[in-house]
C-alpha atoms as a PDB file:
ATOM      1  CA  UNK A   1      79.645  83.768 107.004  1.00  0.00           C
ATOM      2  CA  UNK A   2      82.509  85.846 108.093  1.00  0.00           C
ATOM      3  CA  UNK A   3      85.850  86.095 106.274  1.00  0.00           C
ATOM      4  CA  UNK A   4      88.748  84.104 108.030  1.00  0.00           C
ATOM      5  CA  UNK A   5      90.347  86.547 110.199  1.00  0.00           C
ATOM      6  CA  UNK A   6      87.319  89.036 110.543  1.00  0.00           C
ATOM      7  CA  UNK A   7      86.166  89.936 113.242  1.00  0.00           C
ATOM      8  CA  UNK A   8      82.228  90.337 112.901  1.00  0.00           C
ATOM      9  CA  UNK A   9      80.377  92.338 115.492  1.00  0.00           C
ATOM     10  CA  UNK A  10      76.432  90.947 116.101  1.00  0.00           C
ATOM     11  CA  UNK A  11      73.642  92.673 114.935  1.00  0.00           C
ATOM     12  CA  UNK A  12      71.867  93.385 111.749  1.00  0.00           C
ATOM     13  CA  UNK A  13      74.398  94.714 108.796  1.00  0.00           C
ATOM     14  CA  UNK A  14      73.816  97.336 106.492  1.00  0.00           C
ATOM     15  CA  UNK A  15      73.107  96.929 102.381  1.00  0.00           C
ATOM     16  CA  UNK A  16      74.224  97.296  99.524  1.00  0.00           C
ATOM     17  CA  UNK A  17      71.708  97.737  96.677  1.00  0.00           C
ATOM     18  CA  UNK A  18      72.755  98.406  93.151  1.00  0.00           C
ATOM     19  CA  UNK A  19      70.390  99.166  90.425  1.00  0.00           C
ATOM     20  CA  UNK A  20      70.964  99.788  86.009  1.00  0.00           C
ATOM     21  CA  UNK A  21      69.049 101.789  83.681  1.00  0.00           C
ATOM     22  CA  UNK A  22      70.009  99.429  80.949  1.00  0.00           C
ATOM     23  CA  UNK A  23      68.051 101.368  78.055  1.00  0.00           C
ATOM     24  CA  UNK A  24      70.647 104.013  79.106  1.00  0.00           C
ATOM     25  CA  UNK A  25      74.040 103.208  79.844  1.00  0.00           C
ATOM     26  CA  UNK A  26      73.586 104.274  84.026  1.00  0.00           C
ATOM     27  CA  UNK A  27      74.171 102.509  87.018  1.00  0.00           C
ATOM     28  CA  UNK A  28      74.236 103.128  90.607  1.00  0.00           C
ATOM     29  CA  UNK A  29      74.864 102.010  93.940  1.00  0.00           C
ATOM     30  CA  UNK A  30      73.011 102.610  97.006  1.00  0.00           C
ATOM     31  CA  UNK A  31      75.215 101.732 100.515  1.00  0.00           C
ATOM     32  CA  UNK A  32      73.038 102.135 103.742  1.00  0.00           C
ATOM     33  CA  UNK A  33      74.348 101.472 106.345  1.00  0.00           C
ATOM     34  CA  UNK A  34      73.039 101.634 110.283  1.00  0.00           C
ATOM     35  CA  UNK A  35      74.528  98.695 112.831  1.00  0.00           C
ATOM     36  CA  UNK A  36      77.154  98.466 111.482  1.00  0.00           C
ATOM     37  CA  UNK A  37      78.121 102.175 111.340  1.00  0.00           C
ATOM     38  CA  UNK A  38      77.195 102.178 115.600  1.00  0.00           C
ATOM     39  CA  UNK A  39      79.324  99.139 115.399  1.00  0.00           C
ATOM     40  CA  UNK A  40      82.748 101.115 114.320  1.00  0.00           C
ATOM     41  CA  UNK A  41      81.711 104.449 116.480  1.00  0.00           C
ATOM     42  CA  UNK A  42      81.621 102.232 119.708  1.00  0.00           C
ATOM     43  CA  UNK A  43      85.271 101.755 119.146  1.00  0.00           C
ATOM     44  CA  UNK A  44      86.517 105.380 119.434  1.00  0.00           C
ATOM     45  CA  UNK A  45      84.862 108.840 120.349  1.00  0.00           C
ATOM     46  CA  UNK A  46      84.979 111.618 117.886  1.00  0.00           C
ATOM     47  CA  UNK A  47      84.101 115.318 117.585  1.00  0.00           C
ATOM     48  CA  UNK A  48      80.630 115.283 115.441  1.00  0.00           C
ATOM     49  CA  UNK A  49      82.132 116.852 112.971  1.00  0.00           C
ATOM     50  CA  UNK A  50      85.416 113.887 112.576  1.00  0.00           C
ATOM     51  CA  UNK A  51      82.623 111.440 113.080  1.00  0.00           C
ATOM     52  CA  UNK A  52      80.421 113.010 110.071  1.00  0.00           C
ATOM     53  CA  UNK A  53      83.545 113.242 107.799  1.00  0.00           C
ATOM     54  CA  UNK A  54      84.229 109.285 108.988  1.00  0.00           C
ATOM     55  CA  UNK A  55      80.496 108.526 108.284  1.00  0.00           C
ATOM     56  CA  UNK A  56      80.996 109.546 104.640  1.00  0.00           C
ATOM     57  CA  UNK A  57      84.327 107.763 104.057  1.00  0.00           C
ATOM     58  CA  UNK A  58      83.000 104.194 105.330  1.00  0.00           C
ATOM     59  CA  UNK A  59      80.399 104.783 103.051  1.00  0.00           C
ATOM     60  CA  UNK A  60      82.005 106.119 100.003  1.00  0.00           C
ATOM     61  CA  UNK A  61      84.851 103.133 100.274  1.00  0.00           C
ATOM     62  CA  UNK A  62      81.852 100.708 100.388  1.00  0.00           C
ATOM     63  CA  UNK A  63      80.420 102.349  97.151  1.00  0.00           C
ATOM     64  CA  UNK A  64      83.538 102.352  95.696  1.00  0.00           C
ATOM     65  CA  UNK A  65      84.545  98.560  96.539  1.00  0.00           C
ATOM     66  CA  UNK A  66      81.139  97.369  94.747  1.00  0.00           C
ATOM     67  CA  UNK A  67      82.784  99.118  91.279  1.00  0.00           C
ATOM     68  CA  UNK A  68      85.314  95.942  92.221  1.00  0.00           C
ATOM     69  CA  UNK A  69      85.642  93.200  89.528  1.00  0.00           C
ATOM     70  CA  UNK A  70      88.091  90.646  91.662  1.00  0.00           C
ATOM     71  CA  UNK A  71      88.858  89.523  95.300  1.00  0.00           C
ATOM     72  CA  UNK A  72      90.811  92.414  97.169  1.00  0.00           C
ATOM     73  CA  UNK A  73      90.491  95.460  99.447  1.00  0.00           C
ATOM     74  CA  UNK A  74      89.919  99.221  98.424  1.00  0.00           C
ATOM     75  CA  UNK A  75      91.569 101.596 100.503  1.00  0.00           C
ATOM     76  CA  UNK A  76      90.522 105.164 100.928  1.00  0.00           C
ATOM     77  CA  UNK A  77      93.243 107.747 102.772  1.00  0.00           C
ATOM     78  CA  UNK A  78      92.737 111.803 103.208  1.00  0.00           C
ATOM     79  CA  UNK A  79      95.952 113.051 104.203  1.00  0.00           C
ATOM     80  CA  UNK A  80      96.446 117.093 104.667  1.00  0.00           C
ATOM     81  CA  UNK A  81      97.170 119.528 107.386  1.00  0.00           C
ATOM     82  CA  UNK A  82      94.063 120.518 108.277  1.00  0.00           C
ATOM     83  CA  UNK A  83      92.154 119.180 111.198  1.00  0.00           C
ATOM     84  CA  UNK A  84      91.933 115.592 110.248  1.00  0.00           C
ATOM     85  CA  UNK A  85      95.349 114.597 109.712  1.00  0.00           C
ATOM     86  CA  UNK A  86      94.791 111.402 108.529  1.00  0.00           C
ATOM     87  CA  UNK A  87      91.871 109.665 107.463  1.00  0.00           C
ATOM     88  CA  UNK A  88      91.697 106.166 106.379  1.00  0.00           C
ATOM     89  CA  UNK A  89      89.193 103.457 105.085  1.00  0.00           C
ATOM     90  CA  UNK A  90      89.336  99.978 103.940  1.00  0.00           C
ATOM     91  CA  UNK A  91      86.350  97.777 101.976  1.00  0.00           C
ATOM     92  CA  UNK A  92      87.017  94.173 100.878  1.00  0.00           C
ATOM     93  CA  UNK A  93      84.835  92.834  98.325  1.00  0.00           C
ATOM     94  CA  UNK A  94      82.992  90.729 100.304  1.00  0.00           C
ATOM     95  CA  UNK A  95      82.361  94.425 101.843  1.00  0.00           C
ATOM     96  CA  UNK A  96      83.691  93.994 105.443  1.00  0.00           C
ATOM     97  CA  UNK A  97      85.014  97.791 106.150  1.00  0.00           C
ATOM     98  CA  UNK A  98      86.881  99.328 108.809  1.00  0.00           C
ATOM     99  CA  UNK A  99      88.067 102.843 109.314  1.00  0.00           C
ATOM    100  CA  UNK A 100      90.193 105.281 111.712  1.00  0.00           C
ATOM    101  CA  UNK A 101      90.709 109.007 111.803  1.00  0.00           C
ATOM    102  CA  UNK A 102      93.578 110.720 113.532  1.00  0.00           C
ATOM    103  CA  UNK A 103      92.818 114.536 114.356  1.00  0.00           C
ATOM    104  CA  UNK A 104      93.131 117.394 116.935  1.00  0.00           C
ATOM    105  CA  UNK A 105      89.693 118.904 116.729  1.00  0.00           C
ATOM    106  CA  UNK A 106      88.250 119.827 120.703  1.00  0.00           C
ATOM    107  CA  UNK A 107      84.793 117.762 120.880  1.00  0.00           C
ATOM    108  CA  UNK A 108      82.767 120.474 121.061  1.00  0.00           C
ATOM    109  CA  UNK A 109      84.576 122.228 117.475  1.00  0.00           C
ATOM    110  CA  UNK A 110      82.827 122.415 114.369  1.00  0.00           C
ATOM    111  CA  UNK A 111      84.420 123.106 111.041  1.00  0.00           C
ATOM    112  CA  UNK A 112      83.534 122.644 107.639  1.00  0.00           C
ATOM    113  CA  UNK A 113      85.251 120.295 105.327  1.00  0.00           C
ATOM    114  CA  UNK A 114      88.290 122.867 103.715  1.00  0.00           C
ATOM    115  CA  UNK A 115      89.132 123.550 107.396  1.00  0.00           C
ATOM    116  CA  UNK A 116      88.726 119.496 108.456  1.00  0.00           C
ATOM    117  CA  UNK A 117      91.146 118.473 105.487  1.00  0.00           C
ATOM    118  CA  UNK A 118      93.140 121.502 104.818  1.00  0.00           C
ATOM    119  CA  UNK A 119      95.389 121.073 101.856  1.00  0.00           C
ATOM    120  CA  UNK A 120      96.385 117.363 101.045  1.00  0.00           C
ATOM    121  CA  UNK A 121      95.417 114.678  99.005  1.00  0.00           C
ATOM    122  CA  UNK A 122      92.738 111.619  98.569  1.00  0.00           C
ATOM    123  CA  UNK A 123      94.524 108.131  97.797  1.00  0.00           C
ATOM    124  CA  UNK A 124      92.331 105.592  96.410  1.00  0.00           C
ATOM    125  CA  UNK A 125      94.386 102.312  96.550  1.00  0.00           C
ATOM    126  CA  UNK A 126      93.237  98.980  95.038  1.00  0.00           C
ATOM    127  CA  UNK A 127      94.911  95.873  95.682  1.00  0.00           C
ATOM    128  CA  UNK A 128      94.009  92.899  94.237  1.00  0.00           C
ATOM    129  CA  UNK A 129      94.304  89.264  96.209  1.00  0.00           C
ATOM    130  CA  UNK A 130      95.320  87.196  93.767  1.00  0.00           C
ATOM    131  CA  UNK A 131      98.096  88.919  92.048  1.00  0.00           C
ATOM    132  CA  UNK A 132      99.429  91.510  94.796  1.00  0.00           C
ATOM    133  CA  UNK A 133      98.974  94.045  92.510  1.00  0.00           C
ATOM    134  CA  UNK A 134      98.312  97.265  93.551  1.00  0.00           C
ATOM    135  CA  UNK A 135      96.618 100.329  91.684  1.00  0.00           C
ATOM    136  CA  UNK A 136      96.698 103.861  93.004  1.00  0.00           C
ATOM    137  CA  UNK A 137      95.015 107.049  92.258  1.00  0.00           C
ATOM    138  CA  UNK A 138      96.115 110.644  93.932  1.00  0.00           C
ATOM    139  CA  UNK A 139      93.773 113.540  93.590  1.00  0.00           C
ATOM    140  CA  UNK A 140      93.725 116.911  95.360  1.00  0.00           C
ATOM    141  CA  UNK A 141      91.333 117.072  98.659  1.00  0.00           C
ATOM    142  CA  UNK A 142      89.551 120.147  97.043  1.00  0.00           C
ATOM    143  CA  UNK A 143      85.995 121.093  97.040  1.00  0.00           C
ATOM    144  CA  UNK A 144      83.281 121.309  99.580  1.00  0.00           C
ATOM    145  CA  UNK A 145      83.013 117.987 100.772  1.00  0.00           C
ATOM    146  CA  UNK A 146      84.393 114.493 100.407  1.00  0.00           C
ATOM    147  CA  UNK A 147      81.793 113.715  97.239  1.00  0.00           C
ATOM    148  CA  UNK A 148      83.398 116.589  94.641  1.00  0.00           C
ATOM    149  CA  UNK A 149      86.937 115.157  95.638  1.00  0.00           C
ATOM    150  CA  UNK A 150      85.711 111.554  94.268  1.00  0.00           C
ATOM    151  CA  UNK A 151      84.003 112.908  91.674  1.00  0.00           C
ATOM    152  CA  UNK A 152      87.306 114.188  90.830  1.00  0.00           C
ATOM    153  CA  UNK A 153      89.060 111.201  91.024  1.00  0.00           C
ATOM    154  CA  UNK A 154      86.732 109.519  88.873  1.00  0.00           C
ATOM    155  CA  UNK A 155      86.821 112.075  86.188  1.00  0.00           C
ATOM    156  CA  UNK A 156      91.265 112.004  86.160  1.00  0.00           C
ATOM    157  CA  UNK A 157      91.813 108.827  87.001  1.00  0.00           C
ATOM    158  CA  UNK A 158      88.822 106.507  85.241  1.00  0.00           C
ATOM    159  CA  UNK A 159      87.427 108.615  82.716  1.00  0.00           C
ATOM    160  CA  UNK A 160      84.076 108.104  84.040  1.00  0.00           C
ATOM    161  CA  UNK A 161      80.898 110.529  84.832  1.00  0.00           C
ATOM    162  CA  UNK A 162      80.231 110.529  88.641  1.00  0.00           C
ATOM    163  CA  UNK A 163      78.117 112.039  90.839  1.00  0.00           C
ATOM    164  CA  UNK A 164      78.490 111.020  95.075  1.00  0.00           C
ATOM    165  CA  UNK A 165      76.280 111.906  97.553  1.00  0.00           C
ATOM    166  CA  UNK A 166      76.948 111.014 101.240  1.00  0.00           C
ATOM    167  CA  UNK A 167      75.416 111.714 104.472  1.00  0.00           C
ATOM    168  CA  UNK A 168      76.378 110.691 108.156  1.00  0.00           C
ATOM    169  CA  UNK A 169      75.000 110.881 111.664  1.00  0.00           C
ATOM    170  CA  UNK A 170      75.050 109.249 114.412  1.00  0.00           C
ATOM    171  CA  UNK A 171      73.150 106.540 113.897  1.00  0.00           C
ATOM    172  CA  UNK A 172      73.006 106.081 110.160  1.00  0.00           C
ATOM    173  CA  UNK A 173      75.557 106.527 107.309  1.00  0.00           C
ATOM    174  CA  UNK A 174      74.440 106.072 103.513  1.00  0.00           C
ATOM    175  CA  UNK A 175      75.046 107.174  99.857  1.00  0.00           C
ATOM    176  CA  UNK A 176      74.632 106.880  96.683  1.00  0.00           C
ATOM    177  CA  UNK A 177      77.009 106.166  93.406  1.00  0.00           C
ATOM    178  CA  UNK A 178      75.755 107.584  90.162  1.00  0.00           C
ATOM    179  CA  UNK A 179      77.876 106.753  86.840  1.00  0.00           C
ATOM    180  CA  UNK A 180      77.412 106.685  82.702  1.00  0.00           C
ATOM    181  CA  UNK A 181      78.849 103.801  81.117  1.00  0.00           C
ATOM    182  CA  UNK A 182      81.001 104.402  78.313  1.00  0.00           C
ATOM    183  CA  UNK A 183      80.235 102.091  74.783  1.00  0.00           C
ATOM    184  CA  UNK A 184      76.934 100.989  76.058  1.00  0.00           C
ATOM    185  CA  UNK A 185      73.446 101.007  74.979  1.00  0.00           C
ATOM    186  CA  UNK A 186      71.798 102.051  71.541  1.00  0.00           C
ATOM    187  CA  UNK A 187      73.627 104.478  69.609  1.00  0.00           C
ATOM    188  CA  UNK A 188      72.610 106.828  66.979  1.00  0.00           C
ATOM    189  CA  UNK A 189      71.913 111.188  67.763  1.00  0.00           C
ATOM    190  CA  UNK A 190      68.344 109.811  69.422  1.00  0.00           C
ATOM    191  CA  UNK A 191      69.597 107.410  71.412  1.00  0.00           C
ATOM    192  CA  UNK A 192      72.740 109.490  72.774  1.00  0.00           C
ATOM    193  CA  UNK A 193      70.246 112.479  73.586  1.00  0.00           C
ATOM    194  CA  UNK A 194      68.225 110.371  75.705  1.00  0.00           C
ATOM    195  CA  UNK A 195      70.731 108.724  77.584  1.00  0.00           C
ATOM    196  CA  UNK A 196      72.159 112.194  78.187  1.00  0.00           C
ATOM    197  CA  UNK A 197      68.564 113.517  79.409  1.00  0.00           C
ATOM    198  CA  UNK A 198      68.501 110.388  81.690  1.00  0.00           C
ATOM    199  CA  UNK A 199      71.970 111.505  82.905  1.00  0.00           C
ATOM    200  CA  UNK A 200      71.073 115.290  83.493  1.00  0.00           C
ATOM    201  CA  UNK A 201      67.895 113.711  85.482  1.00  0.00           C
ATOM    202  CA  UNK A 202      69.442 111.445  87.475  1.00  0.00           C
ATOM    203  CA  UNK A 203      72.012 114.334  89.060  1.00  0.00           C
ATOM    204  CA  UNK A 204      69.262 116.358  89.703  1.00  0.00           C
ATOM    205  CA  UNK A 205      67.527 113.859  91.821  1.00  0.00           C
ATOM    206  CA  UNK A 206      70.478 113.163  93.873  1.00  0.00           C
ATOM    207  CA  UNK A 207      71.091 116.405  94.372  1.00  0.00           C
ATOM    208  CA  UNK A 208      67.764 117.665  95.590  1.00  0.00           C
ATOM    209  CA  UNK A 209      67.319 114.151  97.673  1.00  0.00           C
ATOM    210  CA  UNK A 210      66.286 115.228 101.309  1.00  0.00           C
ATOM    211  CA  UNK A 211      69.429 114.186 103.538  1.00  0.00           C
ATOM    212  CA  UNK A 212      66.693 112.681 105.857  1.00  0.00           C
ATOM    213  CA  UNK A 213      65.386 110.604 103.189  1.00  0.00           C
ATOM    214  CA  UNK A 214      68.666 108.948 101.963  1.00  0.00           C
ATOM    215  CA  UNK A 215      69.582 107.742 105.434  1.00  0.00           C
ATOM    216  CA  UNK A 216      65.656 106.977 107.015  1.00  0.00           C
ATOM    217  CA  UNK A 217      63.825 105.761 103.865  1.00  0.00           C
ATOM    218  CA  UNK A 218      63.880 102.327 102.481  1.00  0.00           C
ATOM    219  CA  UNK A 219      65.973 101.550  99.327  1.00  0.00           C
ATOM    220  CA  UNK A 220      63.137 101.290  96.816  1.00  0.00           C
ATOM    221  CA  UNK A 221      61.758 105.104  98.332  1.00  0.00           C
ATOM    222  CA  UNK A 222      65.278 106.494  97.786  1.00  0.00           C
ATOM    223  CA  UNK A 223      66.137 105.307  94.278  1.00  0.00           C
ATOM    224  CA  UNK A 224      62.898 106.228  92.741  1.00  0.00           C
ATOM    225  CA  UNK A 225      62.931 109.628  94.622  1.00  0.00           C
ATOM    226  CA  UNK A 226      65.823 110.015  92.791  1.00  0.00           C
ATOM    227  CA  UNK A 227      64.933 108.487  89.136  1.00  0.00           C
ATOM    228  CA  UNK A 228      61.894 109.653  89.078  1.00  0.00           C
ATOM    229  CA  UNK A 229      60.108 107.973  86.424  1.00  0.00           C
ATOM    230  CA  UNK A 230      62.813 106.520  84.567  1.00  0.00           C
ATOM    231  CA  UNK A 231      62.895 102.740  84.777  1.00  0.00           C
ATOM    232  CA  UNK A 232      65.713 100.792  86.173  1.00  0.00           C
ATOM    233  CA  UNK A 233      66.374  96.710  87.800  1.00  0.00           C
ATOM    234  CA  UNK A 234      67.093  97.036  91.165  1.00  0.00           C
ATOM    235  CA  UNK A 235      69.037  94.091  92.531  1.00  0.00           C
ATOM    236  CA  UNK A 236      68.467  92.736  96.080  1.00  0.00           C
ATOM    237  CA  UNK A 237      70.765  93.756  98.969  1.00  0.00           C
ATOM    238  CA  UNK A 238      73.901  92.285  99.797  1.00  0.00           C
ATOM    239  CA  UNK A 239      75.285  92.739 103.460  1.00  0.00           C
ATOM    240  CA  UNK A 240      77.803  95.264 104.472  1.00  0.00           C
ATOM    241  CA  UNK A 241      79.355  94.494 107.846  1.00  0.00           C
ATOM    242  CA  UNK A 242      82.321  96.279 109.912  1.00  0.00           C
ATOM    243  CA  UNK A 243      84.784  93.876 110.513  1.00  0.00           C
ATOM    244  CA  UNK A 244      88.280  94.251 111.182  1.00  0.00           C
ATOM    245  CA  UNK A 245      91.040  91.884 109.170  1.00  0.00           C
ATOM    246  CA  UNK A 246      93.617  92.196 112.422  1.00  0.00           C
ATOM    247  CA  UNK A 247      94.385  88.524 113.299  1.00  0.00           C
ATOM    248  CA  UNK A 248      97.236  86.623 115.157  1.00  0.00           C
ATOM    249  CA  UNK A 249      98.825  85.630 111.704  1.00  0.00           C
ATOM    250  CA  UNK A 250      98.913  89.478 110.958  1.00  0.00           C
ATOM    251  CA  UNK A 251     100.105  90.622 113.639  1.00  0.00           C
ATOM    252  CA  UNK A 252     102.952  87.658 113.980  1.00  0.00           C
ATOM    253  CA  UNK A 253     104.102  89.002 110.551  1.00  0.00           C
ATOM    254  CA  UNK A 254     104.244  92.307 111.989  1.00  0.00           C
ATOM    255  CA  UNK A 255     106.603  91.336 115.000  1.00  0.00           C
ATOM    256  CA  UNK A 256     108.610  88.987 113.108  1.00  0.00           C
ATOM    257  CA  UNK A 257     108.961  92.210 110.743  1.00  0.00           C
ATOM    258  CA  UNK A 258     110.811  94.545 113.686  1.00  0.00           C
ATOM    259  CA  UNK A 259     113.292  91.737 114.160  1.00  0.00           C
ATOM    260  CA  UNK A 260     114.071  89.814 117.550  1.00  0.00           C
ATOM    261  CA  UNK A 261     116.704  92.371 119.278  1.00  0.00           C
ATOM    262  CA  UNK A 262     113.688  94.975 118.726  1.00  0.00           C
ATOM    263  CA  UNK A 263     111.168  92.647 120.216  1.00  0.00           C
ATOM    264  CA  UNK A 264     113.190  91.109 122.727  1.00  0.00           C
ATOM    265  CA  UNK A 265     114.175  94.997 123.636  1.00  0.00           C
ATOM    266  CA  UNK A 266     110.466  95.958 124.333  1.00  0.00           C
ATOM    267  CA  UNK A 267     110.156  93.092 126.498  1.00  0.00           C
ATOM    268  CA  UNK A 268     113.218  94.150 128.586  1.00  0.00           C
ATOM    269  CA  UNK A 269     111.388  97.043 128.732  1.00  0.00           C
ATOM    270  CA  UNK A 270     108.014  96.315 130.045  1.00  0.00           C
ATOM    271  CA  UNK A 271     107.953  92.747 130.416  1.00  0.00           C
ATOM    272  CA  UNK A 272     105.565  92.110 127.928  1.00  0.00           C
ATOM    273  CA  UNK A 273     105.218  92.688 123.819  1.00  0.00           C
ATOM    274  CA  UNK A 274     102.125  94.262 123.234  1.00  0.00           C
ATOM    275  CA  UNK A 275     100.126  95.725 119.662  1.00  0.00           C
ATOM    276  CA  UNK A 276      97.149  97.157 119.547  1.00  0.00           C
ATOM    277  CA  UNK A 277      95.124  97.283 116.147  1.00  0.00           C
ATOM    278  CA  UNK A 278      94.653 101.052 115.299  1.00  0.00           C
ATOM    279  CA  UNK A 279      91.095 100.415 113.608  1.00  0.00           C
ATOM    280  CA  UNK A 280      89.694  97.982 116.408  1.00  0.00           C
ATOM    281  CA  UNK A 281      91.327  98.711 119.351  1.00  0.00           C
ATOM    282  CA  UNK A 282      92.410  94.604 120.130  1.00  0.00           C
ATOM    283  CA  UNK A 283      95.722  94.060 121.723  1.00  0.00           C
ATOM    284  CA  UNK A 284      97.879  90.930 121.028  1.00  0.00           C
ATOM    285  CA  UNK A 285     100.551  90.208 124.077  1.00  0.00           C
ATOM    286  CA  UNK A 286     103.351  88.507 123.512  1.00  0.00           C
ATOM    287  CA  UNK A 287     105.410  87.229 126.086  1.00  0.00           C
ATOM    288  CA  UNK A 288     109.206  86.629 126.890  1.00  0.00           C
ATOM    289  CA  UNK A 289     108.087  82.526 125.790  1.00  0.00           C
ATOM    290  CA  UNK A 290     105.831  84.044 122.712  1.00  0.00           C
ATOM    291  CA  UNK A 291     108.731  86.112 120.970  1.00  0.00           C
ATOM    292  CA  UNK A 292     111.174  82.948 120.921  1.00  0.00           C
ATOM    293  CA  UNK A 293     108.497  80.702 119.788  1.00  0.00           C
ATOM    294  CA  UNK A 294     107.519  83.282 117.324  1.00  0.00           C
ATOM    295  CA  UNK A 295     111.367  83.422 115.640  1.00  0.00           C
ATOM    296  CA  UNK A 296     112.009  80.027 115.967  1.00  0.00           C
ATOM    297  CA  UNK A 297     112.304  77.301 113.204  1.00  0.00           C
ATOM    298  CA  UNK A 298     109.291  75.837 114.615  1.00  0.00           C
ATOM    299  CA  UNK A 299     105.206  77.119 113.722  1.00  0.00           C
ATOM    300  CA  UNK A 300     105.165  80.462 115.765  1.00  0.00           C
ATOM    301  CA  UNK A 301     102.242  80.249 118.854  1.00  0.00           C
ATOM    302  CA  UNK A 302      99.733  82.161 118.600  1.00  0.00           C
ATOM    303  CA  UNK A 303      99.418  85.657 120.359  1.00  0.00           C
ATOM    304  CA  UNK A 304      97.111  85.624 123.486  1.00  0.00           C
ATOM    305  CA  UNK A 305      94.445  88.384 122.975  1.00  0.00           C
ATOM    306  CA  UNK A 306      93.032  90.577 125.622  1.00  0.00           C
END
């Protein structure tokens, strides 16, 4: 079932699938992801190179939202002055995702990730449902790709051993989460050098996994190409959709926000009030009757979409 608000595009999802060595203190999660990554490219057209780069967020924010433990949306930004001036993602954790990139790259351009980002930063932004709280962690956009600039994050701002790997085309995105739990699992100078041998393993396998194979093969061929003969549970999949969280309550909010004399001003102007959602693409009209219903005492009408 959708979330209220959402809107959910037909056709199959993608998966997540997380797994846990539990003799060793590792986890992982796997994010593949094909519909629904054709679902957000139909929206806009990018270079191949800002599509890749877009590819890897989606996935990376969906990897990142399963590390969730309550109801809210993780938010991943890459701002800099490279190519790619802005780049952000958003994952709820009932992983709907939606993403945008704003850049000046020709379509037929390809650069490498320094050039894409330039010099900037990577905002990972947490905010939980319940409480409006909001966490935030900056790290430099340095590196060769978008994976060493999490891993970053996750060693300054959790503490945490991380290894990323992410690959995108056009037609699939995927990628894989690699951690060691702190405080976990038998203890003693035996125990701790297996777990780190397990560890050392594990990063090796991501590392030499065939691109091809970690966004064609099935789940169960990618994780054990990857832990080889280690053992591990590996719990079923749970969806992974793109779906957008514009609505007309939203986007009311956001109207009633600019203040009447600014709305009715735009409708002097054109004769009509209209927003489009950056991620999505839908427009909301208002009209001269729409804006005074909207401020008014009275329940505000809906917008008419188009």
């Amino acid at each position: 079932m959708a979330e209220p608000g959402i809107a959910e595009p037909a056709g199959a999802p993608g998966e997540l699938r997380r797994f846990l060595l539990e003799a060793q203190s590792l986890r992982g999660n796997l994010v593949r992801l094909g519909p629904a990554w054709q679902a957000l490219r139909t929206l806009r057209s990018y270079p191949p190179a800002v599509e890749a780069l877009l590819g890897e967020a989606v996935t990376a924010v969906v990897l990142l939202a399963a590390t969730l433990k309550f109801s809210g949306t993780l938010t991943l930004q890459l701002a800099g002055d490279g190519r790619v001036r802005l780049l952000v993602a958003q994952c709820t954790d009932a992983f709907g995702f939606r993403a945008v990139a704003h850049h000046d790259l020709g379509h037929d351009e390809w650069v490498d990730f320094p050039a894409l980002v330039g010099s900037g930063q990577l905002a990972v932004t947490v905010a939980s449902d319940e409480s409006g709280a909001q966490y935030q962690g900056i790290v430099p956009l340095t590196g060769a790709g978008l994976g060493d600039c999490l891993e970053h994050y996750f060693a300054s701002s959790e503490q945490l051993p991380t290894r990323i790997r992410l690959a995108a085309d056009a037609a699939h995105a995927g990628g894989m989460l690699l951690q060691k739990l702190p405080g976990h699992g038998p203890q003693g100078e035996s125990a701790d050098a297996g777990i780190q041998q397990a560890w050392e393993d594990l990063q090796r396998g991501v590392g030499a996994l065939p691109r091809a194979v970690l966004l064609g093969a099935d789940a169960e061929a990618v994780v054990r190409a990857v832990l080889g003969e280690h053992e591990c549970r590996l719990f079923g999949a749970t969806p992974v959709r793109f779906a957008c969280r514009c609505g007309a309550a939203r986007v009311a909010g956001l109207v009633r926000a600019l203040g009447i004399e600014e709305a009715r001003a735009a409708l002097q102007e054109s004769g009509s009030l209209t927003v489009t959602c950056e991620f999505c693409g839908r427009e909301y009209r208002y009209d001269a009757i729409d804006v005074e219903q909207l401020f008014a005492a009275a329940p505000p009408a809906p917008a008419r979409t188009q």
